[in-house]
N, C-alpha and C. Protein backbone atom coordinates (compact mmCIF):
# COMPACT_ATOMS: atom_id res chain seq x y z
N UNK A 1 168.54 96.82 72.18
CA UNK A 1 167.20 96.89 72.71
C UNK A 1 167.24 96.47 74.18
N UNK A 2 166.70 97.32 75.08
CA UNK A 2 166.54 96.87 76.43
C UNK A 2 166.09 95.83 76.92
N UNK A 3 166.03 95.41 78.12
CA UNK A 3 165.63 93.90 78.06
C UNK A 3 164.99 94.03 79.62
N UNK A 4 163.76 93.21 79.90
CA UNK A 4 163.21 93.09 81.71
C UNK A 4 162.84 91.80 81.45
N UNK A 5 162.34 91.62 83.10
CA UNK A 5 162.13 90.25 82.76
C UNK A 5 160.59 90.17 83.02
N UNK A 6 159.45 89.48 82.63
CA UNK A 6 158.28 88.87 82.49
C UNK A 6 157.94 88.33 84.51
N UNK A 7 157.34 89.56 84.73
CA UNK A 7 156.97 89.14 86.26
C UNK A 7 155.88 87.90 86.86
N UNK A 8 155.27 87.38 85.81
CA UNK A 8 154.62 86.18 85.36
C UNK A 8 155.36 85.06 85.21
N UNK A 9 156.18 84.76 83.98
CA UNK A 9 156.87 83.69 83.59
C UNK A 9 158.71 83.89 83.66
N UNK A 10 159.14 85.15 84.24
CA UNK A 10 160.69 85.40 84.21
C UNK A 10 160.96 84.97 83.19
N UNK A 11 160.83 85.32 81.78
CA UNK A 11 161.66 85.80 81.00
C UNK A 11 161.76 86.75 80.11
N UNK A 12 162.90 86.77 79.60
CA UNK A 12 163.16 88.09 79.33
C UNK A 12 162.00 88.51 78.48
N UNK A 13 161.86 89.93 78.25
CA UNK A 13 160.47 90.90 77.73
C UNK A 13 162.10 91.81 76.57
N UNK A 14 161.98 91.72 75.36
CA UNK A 14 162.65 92.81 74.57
C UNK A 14 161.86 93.54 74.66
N UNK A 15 162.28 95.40 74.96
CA UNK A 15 161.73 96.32 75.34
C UNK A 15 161.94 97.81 74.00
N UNK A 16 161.07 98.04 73.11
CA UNK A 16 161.79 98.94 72.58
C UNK A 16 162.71 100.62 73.11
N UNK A 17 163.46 100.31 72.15
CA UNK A 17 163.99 101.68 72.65
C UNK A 17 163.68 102.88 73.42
N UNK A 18 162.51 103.63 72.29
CA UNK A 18 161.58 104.81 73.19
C UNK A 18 159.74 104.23 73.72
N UNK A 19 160.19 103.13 74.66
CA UNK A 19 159.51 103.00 75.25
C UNK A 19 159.07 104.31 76.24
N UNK A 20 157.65 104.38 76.79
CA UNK A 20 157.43 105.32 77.20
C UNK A 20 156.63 104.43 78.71
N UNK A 21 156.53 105.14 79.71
CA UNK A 21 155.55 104.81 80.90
C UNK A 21 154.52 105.05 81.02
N UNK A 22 153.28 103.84 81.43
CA UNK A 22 152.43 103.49 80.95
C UNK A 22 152.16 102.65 79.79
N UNK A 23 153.16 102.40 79.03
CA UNK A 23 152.85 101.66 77.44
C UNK A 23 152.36 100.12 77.58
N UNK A 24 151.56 99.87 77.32
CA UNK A 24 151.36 97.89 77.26
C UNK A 24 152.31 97.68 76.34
N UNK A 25 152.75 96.34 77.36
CA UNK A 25 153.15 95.37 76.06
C UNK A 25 153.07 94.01 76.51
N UNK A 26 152.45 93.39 75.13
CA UNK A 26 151.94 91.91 74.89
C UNK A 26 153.63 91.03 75.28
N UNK A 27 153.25 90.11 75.96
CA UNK A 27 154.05 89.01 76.09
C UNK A 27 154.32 87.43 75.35
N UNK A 28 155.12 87.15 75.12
CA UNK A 28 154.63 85.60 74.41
C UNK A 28 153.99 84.61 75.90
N UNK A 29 153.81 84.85 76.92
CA UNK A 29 153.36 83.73 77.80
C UNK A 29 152.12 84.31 77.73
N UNK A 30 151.72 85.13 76.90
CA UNK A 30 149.99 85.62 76.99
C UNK A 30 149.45 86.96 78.00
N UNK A 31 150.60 87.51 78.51
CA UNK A 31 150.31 88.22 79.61
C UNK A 31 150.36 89.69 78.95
N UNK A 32 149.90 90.98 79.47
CA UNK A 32 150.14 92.34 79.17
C UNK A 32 150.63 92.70 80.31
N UNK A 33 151.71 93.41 79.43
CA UNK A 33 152.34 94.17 81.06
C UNK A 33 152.27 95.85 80.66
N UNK A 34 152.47 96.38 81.92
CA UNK A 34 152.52 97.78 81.42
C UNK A 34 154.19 98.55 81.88
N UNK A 35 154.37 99.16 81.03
CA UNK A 35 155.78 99.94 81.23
C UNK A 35 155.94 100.61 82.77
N UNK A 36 156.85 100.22 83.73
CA UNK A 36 157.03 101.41 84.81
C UNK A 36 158.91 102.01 84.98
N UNK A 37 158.94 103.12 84.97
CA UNK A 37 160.38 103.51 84.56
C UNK A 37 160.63 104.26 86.24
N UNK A 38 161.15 103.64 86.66
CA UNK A 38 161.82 104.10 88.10
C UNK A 38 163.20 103.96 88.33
N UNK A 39 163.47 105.39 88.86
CA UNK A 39 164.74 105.53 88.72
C UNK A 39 166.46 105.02 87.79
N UNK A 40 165.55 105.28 86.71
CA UNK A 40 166.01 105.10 85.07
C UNK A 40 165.75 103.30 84.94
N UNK A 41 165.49 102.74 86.02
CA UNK A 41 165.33 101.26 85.37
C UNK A 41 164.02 100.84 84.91
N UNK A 42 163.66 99.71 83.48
CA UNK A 42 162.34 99.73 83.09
C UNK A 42 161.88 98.76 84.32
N UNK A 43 160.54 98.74 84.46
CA UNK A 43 160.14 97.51 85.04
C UNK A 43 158.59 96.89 84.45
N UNK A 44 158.45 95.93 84.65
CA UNK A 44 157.27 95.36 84.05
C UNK A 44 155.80 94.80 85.13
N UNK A 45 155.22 95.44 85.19
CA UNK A 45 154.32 95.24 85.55
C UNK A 45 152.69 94.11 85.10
N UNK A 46 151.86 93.37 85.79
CA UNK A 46 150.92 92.91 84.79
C UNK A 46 149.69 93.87 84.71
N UNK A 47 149.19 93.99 83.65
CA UNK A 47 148.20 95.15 83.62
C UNK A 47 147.30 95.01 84.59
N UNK A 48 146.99 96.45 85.00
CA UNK A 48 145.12 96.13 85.60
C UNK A 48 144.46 97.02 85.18
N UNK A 49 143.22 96.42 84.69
CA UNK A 49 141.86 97.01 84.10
C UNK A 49 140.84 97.30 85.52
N UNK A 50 140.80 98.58 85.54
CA UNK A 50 139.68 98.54 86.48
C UNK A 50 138.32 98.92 85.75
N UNK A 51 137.38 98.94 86.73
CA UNK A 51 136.20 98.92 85.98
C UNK A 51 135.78 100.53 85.05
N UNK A 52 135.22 99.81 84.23
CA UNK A 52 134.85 101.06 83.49
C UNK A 52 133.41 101.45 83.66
N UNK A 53 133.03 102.63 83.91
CA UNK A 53 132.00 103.08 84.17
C UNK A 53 131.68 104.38 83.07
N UNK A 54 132.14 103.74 81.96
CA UNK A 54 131.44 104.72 81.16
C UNK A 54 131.84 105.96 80.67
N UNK A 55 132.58 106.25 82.19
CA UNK A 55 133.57 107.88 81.90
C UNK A 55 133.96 108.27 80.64
């Protein structure tokens, strides 16, 4: 299983296999990150919610 690290608390995030970009994933330090796959490496991002207007 792939592994990144938690851009919040640096540590490691187990990543499943067919992770995809864009995917959340829950952290144990409480954080959501979202999947970013650049140039084949995963990276972890912390989510952002922008506002919703209803769309």
């Amino acid at each position: 299983m792939p592994r990144a690290r938690c851009p919040i608390c640096g540590r490691d995030v187990q990543v499943p296999e067919d992770v995809l970009p864009g995917e959340v994933l829950d952290h144990e330090c409480g954080v959501s990150l979202e999947v970013v796959i650049s140039d084949g490496k995963i990276l972890l991002k912390p989510l952002e919610i922008g506002e919703d207007w209803g769309e």
